[in-house]
N, C-alpha and C. Protein backbone atom coordinates (compact mmCIF):
# COMPACT_ATOMS: atom_id res chain seq x y z
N UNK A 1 -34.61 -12.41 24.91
CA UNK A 1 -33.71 -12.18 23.80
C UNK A 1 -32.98 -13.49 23.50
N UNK A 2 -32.80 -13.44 22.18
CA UNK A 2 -32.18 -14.87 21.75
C UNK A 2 -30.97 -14.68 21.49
N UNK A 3 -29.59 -15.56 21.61
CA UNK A 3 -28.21 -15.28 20.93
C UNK A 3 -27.93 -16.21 20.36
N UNK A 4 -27.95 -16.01 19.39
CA UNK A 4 -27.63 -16.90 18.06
C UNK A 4 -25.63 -16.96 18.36
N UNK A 5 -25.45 -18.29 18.66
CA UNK A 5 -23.74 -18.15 17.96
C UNK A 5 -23.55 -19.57 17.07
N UNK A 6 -22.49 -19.17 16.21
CA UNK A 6 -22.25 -19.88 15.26
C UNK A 6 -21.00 -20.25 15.24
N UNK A 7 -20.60 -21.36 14.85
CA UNK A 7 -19.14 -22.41 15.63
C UNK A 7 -18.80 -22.40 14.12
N UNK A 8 -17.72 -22.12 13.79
CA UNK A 8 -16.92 -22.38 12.51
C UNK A 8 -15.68 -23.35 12.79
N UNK A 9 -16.29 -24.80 12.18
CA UNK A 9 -15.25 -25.81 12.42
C UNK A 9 -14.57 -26.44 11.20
N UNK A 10 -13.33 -25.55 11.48
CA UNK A 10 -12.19 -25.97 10.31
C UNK A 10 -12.20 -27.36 10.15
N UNK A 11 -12.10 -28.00 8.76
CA UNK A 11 -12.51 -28.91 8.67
C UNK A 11 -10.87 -29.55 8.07
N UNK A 12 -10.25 -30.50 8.46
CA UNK A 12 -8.62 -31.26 8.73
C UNK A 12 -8.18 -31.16 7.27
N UNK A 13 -9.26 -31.50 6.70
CA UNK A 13 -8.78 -32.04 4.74
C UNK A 13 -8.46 -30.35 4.43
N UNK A 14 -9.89 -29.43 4.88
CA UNK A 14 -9.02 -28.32 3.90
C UNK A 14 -7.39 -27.88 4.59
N UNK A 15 -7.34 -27.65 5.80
CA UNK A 15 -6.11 -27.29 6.40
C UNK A 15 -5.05 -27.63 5.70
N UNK A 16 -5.51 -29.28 5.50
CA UNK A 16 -3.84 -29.83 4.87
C UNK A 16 -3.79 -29.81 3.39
N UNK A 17 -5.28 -29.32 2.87
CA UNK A 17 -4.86 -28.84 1.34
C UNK A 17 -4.28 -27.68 1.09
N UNK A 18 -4.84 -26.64 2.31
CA UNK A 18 -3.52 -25.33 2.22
C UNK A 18 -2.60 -25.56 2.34
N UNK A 19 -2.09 -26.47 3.29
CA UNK A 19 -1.06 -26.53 3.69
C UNK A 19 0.06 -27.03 2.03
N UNK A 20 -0.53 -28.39 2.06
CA UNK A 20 0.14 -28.98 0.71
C UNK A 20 0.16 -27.79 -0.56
N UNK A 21 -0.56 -26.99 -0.50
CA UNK A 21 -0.60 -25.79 -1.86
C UNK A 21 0.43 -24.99 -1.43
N UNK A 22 0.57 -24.50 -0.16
CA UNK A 22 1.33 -23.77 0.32
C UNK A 22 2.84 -24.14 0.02
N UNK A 23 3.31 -25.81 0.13
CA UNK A 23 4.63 -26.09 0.19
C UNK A 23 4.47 -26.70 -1.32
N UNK A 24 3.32 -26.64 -2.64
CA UNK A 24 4.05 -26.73 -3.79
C UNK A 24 4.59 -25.55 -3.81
N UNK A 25 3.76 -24.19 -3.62
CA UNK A 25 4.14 -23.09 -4.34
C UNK A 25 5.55 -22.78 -3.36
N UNK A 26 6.19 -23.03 -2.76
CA UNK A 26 7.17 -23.03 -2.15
C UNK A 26 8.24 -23.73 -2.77
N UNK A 27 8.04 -25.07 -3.40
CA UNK A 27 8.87 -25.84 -4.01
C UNK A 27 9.18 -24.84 -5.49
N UNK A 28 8.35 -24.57 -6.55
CA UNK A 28 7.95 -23.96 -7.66
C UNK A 28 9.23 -22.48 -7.47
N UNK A 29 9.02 -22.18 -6.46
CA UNK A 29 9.94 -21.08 -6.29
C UNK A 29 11.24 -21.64 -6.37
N UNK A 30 11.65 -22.32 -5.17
CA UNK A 30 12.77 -23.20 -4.86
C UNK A 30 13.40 -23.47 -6.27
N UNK A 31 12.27 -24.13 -7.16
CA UNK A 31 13.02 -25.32 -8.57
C UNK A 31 13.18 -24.04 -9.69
N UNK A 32 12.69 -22.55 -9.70
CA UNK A 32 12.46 -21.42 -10.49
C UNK A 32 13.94 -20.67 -9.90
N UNK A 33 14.41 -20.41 -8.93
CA UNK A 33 15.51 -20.40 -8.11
C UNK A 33 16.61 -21.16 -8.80
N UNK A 34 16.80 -22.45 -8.66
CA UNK A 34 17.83 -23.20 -8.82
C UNK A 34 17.68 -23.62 -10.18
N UNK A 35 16.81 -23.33 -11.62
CA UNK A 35 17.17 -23.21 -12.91
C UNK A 35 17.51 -22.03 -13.27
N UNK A 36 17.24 -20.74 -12.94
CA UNK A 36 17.85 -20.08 -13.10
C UNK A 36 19.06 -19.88 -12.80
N UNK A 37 20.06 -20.32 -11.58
CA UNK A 37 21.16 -20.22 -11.50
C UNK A 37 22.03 -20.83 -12.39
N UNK A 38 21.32 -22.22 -12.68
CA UNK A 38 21.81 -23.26 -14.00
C UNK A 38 21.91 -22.84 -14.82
N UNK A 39 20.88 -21.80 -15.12
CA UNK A 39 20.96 -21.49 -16.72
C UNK A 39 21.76 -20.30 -16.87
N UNK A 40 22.46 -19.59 -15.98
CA UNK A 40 23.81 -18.49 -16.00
C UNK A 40 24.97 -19.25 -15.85
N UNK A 41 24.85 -20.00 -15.76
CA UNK A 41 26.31 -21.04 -15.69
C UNK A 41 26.55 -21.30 -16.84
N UNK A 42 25.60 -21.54 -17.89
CA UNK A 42 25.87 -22.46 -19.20
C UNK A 42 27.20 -21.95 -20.22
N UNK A 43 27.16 -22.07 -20.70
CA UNK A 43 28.31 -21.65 -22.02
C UNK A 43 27.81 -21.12 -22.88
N UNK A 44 28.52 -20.26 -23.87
CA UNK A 44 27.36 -19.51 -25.09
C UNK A 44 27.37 -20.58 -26.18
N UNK A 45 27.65 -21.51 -26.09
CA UNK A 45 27.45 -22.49 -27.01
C UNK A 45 26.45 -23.61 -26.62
N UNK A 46 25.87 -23.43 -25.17
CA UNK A 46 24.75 -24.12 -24.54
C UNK A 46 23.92 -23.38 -24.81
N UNK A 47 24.01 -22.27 -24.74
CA UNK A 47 22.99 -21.16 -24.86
C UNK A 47 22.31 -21.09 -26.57
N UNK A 48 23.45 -21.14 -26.95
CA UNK A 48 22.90 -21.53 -28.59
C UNK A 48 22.35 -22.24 -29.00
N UNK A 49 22.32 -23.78 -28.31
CA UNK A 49 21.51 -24.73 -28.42
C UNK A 49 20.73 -24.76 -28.41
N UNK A 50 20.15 -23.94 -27.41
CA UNK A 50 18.82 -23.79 -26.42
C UNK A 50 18.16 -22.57 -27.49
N UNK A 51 18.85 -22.05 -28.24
CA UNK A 51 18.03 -20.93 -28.99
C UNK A 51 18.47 -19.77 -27.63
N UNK A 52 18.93 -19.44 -26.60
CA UNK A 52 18.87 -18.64 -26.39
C UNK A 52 20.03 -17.35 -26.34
N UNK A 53 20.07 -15.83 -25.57
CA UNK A 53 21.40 -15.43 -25.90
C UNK A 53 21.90 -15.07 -24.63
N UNK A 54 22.79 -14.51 -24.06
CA UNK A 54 23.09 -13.91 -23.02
C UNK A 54 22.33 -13.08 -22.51
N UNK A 55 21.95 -11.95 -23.10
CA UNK A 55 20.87 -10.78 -22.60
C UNK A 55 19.68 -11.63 -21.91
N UNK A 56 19.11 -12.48 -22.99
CA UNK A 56 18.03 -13.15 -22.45
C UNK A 56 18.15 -13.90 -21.71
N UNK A 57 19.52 -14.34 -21.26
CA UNK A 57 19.51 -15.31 -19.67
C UNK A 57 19.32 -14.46 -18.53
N UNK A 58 20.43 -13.00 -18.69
CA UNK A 58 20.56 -12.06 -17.89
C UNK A 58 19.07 -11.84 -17.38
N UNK A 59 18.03 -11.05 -18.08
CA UNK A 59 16.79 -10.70 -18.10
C UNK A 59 16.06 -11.93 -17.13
N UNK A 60 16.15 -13.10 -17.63
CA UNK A 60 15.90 -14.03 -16.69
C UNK A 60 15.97 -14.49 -15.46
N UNK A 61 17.07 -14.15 -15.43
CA UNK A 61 17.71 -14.88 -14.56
C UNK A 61 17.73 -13.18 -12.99
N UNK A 62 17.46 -12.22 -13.72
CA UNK A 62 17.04 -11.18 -12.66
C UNK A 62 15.94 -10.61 -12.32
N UNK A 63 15.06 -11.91 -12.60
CA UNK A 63 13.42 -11.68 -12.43
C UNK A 63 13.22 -12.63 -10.74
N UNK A 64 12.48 -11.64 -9.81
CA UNK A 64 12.41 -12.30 -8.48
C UNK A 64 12.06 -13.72 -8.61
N UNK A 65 12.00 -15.07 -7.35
CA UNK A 65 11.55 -16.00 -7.25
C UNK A 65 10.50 -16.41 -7.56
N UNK A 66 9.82 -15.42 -7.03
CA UNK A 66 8.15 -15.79 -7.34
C UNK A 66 7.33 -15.61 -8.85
N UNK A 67 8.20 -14.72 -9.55
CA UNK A 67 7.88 -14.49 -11.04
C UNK A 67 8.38 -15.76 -12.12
């Protein structure tokens, strides 16, 4: 009888391309996080600038991290 085994060798480059994908989408959250807090701070006359209104910061600004 024969036994076939087969060695699966993680290869360094992909590891650290998960890895690096892993800590953009980590950052992306982080910088989605900390504009939204910015953008509830503003004034309704910043907000006007921007074209936008209160409701629509609110709405925004209570959508999870990752969205």
């Amino acid at each position: 009888m024969t036994t076939l085994i087969l060695q699966h060798k993680r290869d360094g480059h992909a590891l650290s391309q998960i890895f690096a994908n892993g800590l953009s989408l980590l950052q992306l959250w982080i910088d989605k996080h900390h504009q939204r807090k910015q953008l509830k701070r503003l004034e309704a006359s910043q907000l006007n600038d921007l074209g936008l209104d209160r409701e629509r910061v609110r709405m925004e600004a209570a959508k999870p991290f990752w969205q």
